[in-house]
Protein backbone atom coordinates (compact mmCIF):
# COMPACT_ATOMS: atom_id res chain seq x y z
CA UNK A 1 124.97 160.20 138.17
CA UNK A 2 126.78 162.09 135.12
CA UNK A 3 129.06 159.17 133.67
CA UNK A 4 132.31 160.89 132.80
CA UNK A 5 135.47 159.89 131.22
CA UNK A 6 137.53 157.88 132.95
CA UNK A 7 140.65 159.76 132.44
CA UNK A 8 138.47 162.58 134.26
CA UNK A 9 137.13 160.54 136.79
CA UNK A 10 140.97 159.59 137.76
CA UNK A 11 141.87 163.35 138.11
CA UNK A 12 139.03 164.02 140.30
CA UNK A 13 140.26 161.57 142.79
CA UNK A 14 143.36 162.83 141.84
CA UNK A 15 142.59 166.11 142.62
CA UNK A 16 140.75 165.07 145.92
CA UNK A 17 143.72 163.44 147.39
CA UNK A 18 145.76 166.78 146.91
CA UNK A 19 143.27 168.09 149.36
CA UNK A 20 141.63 170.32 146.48
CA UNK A 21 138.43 171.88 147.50
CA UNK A 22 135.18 170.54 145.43
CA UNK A 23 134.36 174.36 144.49
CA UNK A 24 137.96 174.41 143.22
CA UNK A 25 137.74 171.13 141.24
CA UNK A 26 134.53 172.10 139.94
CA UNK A 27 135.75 175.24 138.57
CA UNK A 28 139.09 173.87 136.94
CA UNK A 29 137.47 170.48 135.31
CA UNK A 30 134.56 172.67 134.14
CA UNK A 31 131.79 170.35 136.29
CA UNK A 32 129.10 170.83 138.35
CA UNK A 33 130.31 170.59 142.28
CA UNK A 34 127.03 168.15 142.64
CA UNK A 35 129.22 165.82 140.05
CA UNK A 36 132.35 166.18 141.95
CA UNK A 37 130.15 165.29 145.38
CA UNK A 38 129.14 162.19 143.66
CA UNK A 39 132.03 160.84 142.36
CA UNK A 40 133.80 161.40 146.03
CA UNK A 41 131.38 159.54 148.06
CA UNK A 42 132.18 156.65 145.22
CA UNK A 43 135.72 157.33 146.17
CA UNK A 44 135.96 157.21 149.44
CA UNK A 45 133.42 154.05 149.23
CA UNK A 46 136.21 152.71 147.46
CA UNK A 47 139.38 153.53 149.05
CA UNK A 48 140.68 155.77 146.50
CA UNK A 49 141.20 158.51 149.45
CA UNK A 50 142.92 156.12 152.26
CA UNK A 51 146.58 157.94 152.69
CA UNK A 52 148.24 154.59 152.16
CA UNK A 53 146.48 153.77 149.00
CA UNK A 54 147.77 154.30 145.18
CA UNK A 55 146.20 156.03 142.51
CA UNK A 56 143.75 153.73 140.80
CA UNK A 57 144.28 152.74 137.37
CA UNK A 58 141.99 153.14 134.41
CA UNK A 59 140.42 149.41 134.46
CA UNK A 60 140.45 149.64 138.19
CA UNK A 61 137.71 152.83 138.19
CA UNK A 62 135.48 151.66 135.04
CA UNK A 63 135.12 148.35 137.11
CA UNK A 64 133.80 150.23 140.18
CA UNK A 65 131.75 152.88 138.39
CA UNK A 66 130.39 149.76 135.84
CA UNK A 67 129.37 149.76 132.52
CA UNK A 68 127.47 152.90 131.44
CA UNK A 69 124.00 152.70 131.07
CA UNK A 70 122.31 152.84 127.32
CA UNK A 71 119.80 154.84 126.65
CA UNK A 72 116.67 153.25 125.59
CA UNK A 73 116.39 152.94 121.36
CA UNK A 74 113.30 153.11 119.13
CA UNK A 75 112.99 149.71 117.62
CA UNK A 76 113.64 150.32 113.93
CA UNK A 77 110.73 150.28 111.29
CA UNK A 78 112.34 147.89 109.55
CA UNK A 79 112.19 145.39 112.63
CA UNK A 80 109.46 143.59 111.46
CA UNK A 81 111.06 142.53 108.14
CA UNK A 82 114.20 141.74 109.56
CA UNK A 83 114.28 137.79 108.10
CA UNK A 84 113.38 139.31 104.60
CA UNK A 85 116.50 141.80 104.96
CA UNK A 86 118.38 139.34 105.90
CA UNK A 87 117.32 136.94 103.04
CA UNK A 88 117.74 139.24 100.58
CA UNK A 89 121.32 140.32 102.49
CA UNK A 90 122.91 136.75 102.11
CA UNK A 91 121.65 136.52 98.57
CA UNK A 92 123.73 139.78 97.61
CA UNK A 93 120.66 142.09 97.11
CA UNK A 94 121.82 146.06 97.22
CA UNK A 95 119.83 147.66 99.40
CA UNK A 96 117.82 150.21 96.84
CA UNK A 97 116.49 146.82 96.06
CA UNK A 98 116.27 145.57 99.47
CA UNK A 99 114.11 148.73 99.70
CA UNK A 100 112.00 148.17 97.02
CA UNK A 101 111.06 145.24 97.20
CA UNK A 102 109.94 145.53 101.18
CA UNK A 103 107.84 148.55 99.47
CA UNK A 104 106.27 146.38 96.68
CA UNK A 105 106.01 142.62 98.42
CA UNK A 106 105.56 143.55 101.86
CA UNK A 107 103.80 147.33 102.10
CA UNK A 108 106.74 148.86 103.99
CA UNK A 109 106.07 152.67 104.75
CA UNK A 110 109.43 154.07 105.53
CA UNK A 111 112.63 155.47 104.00
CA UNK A 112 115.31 153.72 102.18
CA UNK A 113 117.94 155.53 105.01
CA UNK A 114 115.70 153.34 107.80
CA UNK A 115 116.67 150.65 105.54
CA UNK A 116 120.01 151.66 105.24
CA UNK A 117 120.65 152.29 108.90
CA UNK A 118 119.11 148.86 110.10
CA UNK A 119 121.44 147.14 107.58
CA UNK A 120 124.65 148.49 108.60
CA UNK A 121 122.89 147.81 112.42
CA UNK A 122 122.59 144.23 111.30
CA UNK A 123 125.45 143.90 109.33
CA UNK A 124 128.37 146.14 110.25
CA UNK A 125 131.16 146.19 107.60
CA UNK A 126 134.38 145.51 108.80
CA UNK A 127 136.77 149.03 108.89
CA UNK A 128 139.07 149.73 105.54
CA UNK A 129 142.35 149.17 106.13
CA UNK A 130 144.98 150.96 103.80
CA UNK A 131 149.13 150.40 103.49
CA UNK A 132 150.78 153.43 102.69
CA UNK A 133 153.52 152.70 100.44
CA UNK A 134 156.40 154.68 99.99
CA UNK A 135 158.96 154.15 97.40
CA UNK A 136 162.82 154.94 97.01
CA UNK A 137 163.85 157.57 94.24
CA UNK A 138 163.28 156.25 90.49
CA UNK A 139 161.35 153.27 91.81
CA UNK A 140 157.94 153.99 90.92
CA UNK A 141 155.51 156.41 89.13
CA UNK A 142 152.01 156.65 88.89
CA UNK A 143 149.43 158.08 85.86
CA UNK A 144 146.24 159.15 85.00
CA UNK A 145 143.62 160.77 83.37
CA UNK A 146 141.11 163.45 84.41
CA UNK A 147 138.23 165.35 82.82
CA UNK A 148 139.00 168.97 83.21
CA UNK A 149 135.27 170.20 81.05
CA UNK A 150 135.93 171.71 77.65
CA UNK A 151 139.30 173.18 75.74
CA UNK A 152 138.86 174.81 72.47
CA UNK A 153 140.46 172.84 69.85
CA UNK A 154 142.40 175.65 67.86
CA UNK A 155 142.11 173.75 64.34
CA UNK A 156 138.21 174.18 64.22
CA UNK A 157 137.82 176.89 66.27
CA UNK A 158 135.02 174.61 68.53
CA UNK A 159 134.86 173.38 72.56
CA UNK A 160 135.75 170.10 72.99
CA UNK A 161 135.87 167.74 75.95
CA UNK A 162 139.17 167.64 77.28
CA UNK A 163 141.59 165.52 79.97
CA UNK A 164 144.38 166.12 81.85
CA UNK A 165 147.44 163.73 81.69
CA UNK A 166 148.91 163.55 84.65
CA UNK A 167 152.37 161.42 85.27
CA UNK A 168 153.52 161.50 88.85
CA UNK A 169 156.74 160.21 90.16
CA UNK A 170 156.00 158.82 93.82
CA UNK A 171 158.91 159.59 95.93
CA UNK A 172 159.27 163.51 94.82
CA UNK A 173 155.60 163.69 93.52
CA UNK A 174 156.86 166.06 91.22
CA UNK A 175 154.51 165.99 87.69
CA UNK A 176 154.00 165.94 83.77
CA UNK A 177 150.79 167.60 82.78
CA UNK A 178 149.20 167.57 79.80
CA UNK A 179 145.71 168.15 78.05
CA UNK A 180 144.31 166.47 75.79
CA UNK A 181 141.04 165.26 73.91
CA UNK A 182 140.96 161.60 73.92
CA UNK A 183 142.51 159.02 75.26
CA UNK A 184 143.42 156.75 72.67
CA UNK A 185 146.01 154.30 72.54
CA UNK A 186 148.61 157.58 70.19
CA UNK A 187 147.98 159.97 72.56
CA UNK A 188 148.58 157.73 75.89
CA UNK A 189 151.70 156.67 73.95
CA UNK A 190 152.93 160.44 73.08
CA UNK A 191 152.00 161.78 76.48
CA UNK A 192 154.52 158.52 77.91
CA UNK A 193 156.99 159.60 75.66
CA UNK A 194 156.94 163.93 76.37
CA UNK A 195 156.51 162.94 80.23
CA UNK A 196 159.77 160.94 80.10
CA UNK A 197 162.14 163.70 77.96
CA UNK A 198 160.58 166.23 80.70
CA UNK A 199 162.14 163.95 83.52
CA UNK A 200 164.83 163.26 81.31
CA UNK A 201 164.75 159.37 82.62
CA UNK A 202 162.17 156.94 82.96
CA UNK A 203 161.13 155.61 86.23
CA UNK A 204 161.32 151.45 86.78
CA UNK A 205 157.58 151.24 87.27
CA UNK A 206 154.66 152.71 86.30
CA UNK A 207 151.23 152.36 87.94
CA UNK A 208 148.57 152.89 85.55
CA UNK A 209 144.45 152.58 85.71
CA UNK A 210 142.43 150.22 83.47
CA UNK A 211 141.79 152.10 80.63
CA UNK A 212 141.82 150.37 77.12
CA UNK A 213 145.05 152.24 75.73
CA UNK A 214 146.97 150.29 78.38
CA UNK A 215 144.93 146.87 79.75
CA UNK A 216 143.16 145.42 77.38
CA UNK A 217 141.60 143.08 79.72
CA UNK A 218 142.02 143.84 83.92
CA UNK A 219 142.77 141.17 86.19
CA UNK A 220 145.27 141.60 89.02
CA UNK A 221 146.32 138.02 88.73
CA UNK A 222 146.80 137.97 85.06
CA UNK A 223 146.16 141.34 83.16
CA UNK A 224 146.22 141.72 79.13
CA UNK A 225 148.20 144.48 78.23
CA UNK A 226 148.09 146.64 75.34
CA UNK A 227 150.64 145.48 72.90
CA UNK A 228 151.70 148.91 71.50
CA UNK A 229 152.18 149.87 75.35
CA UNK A 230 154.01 147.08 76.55
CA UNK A 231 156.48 147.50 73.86
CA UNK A 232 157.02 150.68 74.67
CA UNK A 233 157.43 149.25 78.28
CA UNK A 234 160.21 146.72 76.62
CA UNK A 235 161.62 150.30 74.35
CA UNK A 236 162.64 152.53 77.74
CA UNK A 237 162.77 149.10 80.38
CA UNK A 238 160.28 149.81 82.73
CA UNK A 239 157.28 147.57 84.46
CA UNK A 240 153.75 147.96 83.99
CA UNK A 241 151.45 147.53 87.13
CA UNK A 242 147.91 147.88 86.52
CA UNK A 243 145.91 148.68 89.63
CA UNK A 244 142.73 146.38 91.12
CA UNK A 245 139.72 147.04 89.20
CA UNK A 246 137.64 150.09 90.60
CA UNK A 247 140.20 150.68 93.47
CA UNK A 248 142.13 154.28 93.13
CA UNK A 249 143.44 153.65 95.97
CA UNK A 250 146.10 151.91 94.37
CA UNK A 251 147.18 154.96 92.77
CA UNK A 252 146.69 157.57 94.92
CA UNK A 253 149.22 159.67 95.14
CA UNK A 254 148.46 160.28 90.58
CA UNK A 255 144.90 160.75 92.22
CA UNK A 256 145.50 163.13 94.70
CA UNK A 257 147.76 164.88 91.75
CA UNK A 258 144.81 164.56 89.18
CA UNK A 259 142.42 166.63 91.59
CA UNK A 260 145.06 169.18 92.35
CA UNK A 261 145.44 170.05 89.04
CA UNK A 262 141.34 170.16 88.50
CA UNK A 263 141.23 172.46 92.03
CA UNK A 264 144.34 174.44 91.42
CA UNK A 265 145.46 174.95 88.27
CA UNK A 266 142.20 174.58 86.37
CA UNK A 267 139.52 176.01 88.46
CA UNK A 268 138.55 179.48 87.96
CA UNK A 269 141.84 179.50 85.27
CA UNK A 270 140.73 180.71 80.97
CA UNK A 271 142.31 179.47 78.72
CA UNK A 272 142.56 180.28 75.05
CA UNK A 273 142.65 176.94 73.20
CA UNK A 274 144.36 174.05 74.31
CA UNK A 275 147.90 175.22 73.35
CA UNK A 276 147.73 178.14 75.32
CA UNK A 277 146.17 175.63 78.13
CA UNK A 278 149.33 173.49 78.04
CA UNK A 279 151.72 176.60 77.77
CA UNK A 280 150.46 177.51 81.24
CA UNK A 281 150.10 174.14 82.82
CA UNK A 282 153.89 173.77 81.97
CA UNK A 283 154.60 176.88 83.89
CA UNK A 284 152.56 176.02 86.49
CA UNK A 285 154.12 172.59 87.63
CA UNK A 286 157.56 174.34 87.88
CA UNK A 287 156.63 177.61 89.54
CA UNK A 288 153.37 176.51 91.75
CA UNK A 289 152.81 172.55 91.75
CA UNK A 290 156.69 172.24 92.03
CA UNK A 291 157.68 174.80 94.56
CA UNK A 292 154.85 173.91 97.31
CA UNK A 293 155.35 172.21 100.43
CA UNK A 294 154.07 168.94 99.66
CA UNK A 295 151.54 167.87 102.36
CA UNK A 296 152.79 164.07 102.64
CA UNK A 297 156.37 164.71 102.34
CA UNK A 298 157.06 168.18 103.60
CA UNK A 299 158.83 169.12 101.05
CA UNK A 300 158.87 171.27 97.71
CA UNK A 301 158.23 168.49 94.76
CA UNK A 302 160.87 170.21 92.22
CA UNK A 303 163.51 170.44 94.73
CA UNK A 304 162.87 166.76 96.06
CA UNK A 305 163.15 165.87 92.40
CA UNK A 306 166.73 167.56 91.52
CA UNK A 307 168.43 166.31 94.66
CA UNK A 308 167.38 162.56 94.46
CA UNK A 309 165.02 161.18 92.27
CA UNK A 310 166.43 162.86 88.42
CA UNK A 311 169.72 161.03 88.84
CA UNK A 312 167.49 157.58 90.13
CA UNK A 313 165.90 157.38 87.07
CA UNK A 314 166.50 154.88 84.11
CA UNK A 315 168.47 157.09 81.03
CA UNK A 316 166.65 157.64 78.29
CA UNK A 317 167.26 155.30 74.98
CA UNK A 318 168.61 157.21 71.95
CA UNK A 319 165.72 156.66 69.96
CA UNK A 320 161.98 157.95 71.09
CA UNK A 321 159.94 155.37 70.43
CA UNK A 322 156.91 155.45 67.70
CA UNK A 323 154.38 152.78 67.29
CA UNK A 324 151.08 154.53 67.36
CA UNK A 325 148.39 151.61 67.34
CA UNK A 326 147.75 148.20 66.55
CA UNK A 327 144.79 146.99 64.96
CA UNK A 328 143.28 143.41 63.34
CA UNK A 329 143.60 143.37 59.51
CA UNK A 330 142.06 141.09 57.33
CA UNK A 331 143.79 140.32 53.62
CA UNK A 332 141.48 140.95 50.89
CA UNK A 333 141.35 138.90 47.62
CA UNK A 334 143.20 141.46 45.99
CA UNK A 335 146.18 140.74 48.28
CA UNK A 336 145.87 144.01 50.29
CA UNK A 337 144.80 145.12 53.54
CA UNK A 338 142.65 148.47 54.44
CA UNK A 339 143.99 150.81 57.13
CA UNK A 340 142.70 153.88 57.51
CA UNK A 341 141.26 154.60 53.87
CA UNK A 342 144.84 153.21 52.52
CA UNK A 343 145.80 150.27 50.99
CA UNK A 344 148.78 148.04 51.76
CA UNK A 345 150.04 144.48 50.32
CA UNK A 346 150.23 141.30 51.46
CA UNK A 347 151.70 137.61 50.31
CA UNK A 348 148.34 135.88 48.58
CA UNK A 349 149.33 133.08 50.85
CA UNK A 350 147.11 135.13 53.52
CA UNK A 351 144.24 135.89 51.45
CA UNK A 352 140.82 135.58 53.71
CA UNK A 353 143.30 135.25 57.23
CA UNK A 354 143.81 137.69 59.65
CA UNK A 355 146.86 139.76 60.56
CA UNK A 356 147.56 142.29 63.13
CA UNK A 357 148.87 145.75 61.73
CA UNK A 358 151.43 147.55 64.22
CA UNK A 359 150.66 151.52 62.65
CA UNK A 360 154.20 153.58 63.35
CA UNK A 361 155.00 157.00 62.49
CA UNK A 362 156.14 156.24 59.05
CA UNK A 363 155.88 152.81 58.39
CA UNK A 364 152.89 150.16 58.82
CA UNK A 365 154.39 146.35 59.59
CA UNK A 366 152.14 143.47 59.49
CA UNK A 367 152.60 140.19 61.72
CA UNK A 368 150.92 136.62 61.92
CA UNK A 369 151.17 135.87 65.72
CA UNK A 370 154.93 136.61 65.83
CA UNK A 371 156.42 136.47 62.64
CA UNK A 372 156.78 139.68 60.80
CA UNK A 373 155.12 139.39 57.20
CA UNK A 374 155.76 142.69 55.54
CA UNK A 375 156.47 146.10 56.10
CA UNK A 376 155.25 149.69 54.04
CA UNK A 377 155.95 153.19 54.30
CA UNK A 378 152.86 154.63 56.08
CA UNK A 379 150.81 156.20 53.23
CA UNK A 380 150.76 160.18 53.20
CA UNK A 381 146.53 160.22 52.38
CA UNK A 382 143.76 158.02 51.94
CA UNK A 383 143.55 156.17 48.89
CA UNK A 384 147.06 155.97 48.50
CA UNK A 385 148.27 152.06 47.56
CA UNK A 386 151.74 150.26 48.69
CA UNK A 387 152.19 147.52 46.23
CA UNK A 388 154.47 144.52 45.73
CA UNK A 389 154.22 142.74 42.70
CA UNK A 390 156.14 139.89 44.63
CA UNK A 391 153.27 139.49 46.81
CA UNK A 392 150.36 138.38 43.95
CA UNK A 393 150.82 134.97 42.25
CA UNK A 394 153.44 134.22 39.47
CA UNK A 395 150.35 134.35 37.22
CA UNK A 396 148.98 137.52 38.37
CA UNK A 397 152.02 139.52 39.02
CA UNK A 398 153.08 139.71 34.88
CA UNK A 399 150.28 141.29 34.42
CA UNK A 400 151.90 144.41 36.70
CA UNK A 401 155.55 143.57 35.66
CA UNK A 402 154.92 143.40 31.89
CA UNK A 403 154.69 146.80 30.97
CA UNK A 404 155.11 147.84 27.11
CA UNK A 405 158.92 148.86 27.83
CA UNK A 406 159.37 145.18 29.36
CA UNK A 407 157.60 143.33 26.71
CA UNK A 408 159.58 145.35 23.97
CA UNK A 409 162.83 144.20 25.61
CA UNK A 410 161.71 140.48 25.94
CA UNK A 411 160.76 140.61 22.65
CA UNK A 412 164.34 142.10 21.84
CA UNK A 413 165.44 138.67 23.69
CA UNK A 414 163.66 136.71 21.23
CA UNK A 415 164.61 137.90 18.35
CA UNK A 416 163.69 141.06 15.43
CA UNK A 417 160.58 138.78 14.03
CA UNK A 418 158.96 138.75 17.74
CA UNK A 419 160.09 142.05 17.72
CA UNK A 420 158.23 143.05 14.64
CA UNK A 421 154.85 141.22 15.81
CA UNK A 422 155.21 142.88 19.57
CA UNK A 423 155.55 146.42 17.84
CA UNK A 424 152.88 145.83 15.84
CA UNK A 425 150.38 144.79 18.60
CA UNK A 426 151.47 147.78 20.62
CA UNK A 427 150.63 150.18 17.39
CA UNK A 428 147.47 149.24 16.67
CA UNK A 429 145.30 151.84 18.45
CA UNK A 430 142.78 152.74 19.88
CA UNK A 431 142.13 149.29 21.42
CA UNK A 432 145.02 148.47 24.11
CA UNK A 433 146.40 145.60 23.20
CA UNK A 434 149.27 145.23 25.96
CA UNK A 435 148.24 141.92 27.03
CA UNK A 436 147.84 140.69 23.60
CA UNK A 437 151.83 141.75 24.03
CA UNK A 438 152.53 140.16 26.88
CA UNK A 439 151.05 136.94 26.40
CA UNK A 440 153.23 136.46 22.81
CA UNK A 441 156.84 137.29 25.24
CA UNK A 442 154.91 134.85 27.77
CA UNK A 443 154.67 131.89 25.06
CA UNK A 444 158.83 131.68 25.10
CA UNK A 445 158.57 130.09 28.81
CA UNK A 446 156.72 127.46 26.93
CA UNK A 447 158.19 127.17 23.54
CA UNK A 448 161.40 128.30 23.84
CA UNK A 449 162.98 131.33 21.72
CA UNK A 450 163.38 129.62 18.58
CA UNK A 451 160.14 128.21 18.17
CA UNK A 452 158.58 131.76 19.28
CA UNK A 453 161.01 133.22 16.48
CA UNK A 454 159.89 131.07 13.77
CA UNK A 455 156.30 131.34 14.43
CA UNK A 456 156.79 135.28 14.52
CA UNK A 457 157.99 135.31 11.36
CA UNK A 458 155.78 132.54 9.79
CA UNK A 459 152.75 135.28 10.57
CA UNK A 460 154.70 137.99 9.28
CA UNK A 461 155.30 136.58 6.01
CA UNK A 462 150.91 135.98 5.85
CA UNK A 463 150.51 139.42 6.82
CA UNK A 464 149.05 138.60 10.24
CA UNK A 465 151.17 139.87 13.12
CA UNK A 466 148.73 138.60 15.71
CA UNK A 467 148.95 137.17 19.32
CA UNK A 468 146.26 134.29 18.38
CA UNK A 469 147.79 133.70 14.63
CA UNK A 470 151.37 132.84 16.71
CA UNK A 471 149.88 130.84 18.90
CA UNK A 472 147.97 128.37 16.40
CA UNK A 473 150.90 128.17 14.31
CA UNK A 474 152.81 127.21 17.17
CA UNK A 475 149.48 124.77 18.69
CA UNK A 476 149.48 123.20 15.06
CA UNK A 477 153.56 122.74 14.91
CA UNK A 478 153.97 124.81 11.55
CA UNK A 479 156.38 127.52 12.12
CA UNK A 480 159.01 125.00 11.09
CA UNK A 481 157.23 124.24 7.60
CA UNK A 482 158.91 125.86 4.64
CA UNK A 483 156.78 128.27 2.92
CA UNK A 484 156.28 127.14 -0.46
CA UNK A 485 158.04 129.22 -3.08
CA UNK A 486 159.88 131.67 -1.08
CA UNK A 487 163.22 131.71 0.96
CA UNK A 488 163.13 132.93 4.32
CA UNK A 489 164.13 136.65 3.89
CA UNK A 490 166.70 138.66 6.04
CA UNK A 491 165.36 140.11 9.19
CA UNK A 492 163.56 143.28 8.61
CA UNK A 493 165.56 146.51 8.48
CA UNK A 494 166.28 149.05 10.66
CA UNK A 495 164.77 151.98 8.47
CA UNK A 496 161.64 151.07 6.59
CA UNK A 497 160.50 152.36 2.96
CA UNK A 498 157.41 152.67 1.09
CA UNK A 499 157.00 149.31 -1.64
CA UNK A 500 155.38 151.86 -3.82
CA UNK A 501 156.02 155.32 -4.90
CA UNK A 502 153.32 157.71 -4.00
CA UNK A 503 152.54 158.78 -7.73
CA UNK A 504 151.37 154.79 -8.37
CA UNK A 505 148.50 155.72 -5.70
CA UNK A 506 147.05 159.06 -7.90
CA UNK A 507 146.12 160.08 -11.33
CA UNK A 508 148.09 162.65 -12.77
CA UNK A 509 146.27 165.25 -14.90
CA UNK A 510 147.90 167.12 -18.00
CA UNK A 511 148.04 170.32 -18.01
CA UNK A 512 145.83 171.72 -20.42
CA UNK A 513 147.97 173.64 -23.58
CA UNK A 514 145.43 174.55 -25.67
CA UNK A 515 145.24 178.91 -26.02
């Protein structure tokens, strides 16, 4: 006999006890009158017809009629094998390999879907059970990236492979979209930061995947975050939850927005370059993604957004926030650090250590762990070199500080005699003699300025205005000696003359008189 449902079955009898003719019942439930015989000689058998009696229930009729019968199976191919499937099954083997190895090891004939079908026979996996979450206004938003093919980039004129950014706020599902062509850790920031002014808030959470501008390491226990990203978190005070690794699922309502912008706004759209693609997709999330009937809320997203969620949202800070990028540094012997093709200072205390550089907009700070070490102006170009003379040794650092205009006034300090033997090192040309210079104003930290003086004008007076003449008078003590014969004479005069007249260097000729 046909088994039919029991719900069926029930109005049959149902039927029956009205005093409806088979033909009748036949023709209404769409059966065979043969069936509807059947299944009356089963009720009356039962009672089901008796005046007195009550309609049977559900559990009452699959009782009598019994359990239906199964229809004889083909025993699977893979039968034979099943103790090496199931080996292989408790020892976490996919089943491509499963299949492969019956193939290779055992001479299996058949397909990897007999495989596949026996295993899920075998070893049925337990149903997926989901939690739709819903979320007050301003609670939580949720982001992503998509790949959308190419955009051409309008500086070189060439296709590249582009995304779509897409922010979604979860209780009006209203969106920020942008495109882009990479996802570094600048552009996640900047696409954060436009998102936010275009919602004019910031929502308390955002759900993001586990790409490397924002986890740096994904665990749901205990995630690493990004550190430009979670101080941008700390900047405009919201919470970052990373999702599961591999599970979407956990953003869905960014994925279901990601794929409506690749089915609806993208597909079958041409676009220019990728300015004129962003022009549009701005139009398009107020005047089509914004003004739809949302399928989950029943409700236009814009709308849902102006009523409830724009005033739910955190205010925006008064200043946007910047930091680009950080990146590991290492100090180089010459006391600088390479970022970029530019060159930026650092104490010699961290010479051969490592630092982590937080890149800005316009500046570039350093940091050991926590503890801020420096910070530049952000060079303009490669090449370019932010210096601080603090930040070389005491011994190093004259060498920068000493220019001729500072060893000229030190010298000034001393007295005219160093200042005679300092101009005269700085005159003699074309050797550069400027740290000849500053190692004579250096010897006063050692000497004093008296000693230095003497000595000065000790090598004057022998006609040898030399760095290394001052020094070994001063090494050998004599620039206090009296110089035999002469008294010390005044200090050299402003304006200098000639000791000679110019006609005691030439012969003059007579004129000749003769006719």
């Amino acid at each position: 006999m046909e088994r039919l449902d029991m719900r069926l079955v029930q109005d049959i009898v149902y039927r029956l006890r009205q005093g409806q003719a088979e033909r009748a019942i036949a023709r209404d439930l769409h059966l065979s009158r043969k069936t509807v015989r059947r299944y009356r000689e089963v009720a009356q058998e039962k009672g089901y017809l008796d005046a007195g009696a009550s309609l049977p229930a559900l559990e009452e009729l699959l009782a009598a009629m019994g359990q239906p019968v199964v229809p004889p199976q083909v025993a699977s191919s893979v039968e034979p094998y099943r103790a090496v499937v199931e080996r292989l099954l408790d020892e976490s083997v996919e089943m491509v390999a499963i299949h492969r190895q019956l193939v290779d090891k055992h001479g299996y004939a058949g397909a990897y879907s007999s495989v596949k079908r026996f295993v899920h026979r075998i070893r049925p996996e337990e149903p997926q059970v989901v939690v739709r979450i819903e979320t007050p206004p301003g609670r939580q938003a949720q982001v992503d990236f998509g790949g959308i093919g190419s955009l051409r980039d309008p500086l070189t004129g060439c296709l590249r492979p582009a995304y779509c950014f897409v922010f979604t706020l979860c209780y009006s599902r209203h969106q920020y979209v942008e495109f882009v062509f990479d996802q570094t850790i600048p552009t996640w920031i900047g696409c954060h930061r436009r998102a936010f002014e275009s919602f004019a808030g910031v929502p308390c959470e955002v759900v993001v995947d586990n790409l490397k501008a924002a986890v740096i390491r994904a665990a749901l226990e205990d995630p690493v975050l990004c550190t430009p990203y979670r101080q941008m978190a700390q900047h405009y005070g919201f919470l970052i939850h990373p999702c599961r690794v591999r599970t979407p699922a956990h953003k869905g309502k960014t994925e279901s927005g990601v794929h409506y912008v690749q089915r609806n706004l993208v597909a079958g759209e041409e676009f220019l370059d990728i300015l004129d693609a962003n022009a549009k997709a701005a139009r398009w999330v107020k005047e089509v993604a914004g003004t739809r009937v949302h399928g989950t809320t029943r409700q236009e997203p814009l709308q849902r957004f102006l009523e409830h969620e724009q005033a739910a949202l955190l205010p925006l800070p008064t200043d946007a926030f910047e930091l680009l990028e950080t990146r590991p540094v290492m100090v180089h012997t010459d006391c600088h650090v390479i970022l970029d093709g530019s060159y930026y200072s650092a104490p010699a205390a961290y010479v051969g250590k490592r630092l982590e550089a937080y890149l800005w907009e316009r500046t570039v700070q350093l940091y050991e762990g926590v503890q801020l070490v420096v910070t530049h102006p952000r060079a303009a170009a490669p090449g370019e070199r932010h210096t601080r003379i603090e930040h070389y040794p005491r011994g190093k650092a004259i060498y920068l500080e000493r220019t001729p205009a500072v060893c000229r006034q030190m010298a000034a300090e001393v007295g005219p005699h160093c200042t005679g033997v300092v101009e005269s090192i700085l005159s003699q040309r074309p050797v550069d003699n400027l740290r000849a210079a500053q190692a004579l104003v250096g010897l006063r930290e050692r000497v004093g300025a008296a000693r230095l003086e003497a000595a000065c004008y000790r090598a004057i007076h022998y006609g040898d205005p030399h760095y290394r003449r001052v020094k070994s008078i001063l090494a050998a003590g004599l620039e206090q000696e009296p110089l035999i014969g002469l008294e010390l004479p005044p200090a050299p005069a402003t304006h200098y003359t000639h000791a000679r007249q110019p006609h005691e260097f030439f012969t003059v000729e007579r004129e000749d008189t003769r006719c």
